[in-house]
Protein backbone atom coordinates (compact mmCIF):
# COMPACT_ATOMS: atom_id res chain seq x y z
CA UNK A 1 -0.28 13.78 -43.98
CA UNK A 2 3.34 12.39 -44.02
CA UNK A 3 4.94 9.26 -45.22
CA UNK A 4 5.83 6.45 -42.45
CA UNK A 5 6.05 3.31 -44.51
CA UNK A 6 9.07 3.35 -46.24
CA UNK A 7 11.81 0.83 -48.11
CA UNK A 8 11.58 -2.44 -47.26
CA UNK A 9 8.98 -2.20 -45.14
CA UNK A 10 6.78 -1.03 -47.58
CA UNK A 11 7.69 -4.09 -50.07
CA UNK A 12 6.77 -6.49 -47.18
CA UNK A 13 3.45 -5.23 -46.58
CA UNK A 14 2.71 -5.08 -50.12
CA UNK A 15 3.85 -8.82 -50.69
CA UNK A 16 2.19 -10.23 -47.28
CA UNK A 17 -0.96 -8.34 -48.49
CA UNK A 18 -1.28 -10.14 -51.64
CA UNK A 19 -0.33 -13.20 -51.12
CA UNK A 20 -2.66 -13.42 -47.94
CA UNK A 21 -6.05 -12.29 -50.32
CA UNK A 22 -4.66 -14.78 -53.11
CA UNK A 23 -5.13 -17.38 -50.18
CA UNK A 24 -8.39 -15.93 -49.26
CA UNK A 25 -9.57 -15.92 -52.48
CA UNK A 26 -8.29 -19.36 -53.42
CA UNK A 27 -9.81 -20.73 -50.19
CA UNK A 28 -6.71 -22.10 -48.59
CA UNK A 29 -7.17 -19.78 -46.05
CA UNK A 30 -10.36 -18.81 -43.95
CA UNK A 31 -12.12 -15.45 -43.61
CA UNK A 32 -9.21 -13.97 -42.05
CA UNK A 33 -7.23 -14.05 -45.34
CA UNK A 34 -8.62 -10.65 -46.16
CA UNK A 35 -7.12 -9.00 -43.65
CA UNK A 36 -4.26 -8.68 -46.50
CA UNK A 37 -6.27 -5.39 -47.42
CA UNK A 38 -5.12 -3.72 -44.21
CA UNK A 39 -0.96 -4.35 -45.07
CA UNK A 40 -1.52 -3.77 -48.78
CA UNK A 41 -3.42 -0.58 -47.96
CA UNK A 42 -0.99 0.55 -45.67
CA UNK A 43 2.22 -0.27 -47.99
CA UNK A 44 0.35 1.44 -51.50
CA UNK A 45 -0.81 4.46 -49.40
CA UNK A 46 3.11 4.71 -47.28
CA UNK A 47 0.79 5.43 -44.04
CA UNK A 48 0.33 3.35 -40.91
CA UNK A 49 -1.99 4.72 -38.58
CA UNK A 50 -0.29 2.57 -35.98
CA UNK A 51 2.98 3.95 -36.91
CA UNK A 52 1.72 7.62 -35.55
CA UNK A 53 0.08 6.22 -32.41
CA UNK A 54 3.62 4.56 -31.81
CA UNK A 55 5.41 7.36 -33.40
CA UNK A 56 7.29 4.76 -35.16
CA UNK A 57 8.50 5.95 -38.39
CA UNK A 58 10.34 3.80 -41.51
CA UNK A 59 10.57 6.51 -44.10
CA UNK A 60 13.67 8.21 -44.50
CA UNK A 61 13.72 11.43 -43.23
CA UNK A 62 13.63 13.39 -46.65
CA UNK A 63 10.98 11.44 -47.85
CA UNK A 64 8.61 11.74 -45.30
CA UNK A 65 6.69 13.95 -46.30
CA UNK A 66 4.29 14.07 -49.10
CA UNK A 67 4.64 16.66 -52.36
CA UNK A 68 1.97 18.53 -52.95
């Protein structure tokens, strides 16, 4: 599997992610808070599924693929 959450992108996801389950979990927010897990997954993992059905791609090119 290869990298396609990269830079800045992958910061944003992170940050949306938390801050929208520390909503949740506050109860500003309703249910739908949770769906934070799905951008923080995607930014601590570096893989959007979405990304491959689009074959979008924010990783630099050297970096896009995983060591190992």
């Amino acid at each position: 599997m290869k990298f396609n959450v990269g830079g800045f992108d992958r910061v944003l996801r992170i940050v949306v992610g938390l801050v929208l389950i520390g909503l949740a979990a506050t109860g500003m927010v309703g249910w739908w808070g949770w769906l934070g897990i799905v951008p923080l997954a995607t930014g601590l993992f570096r893989f959007c599924p979405l990304y491959t059905l689009l074959g979008m791609n924010s990783c630099p090119l050297d970096a896009g693929k995983r060591q190992g």
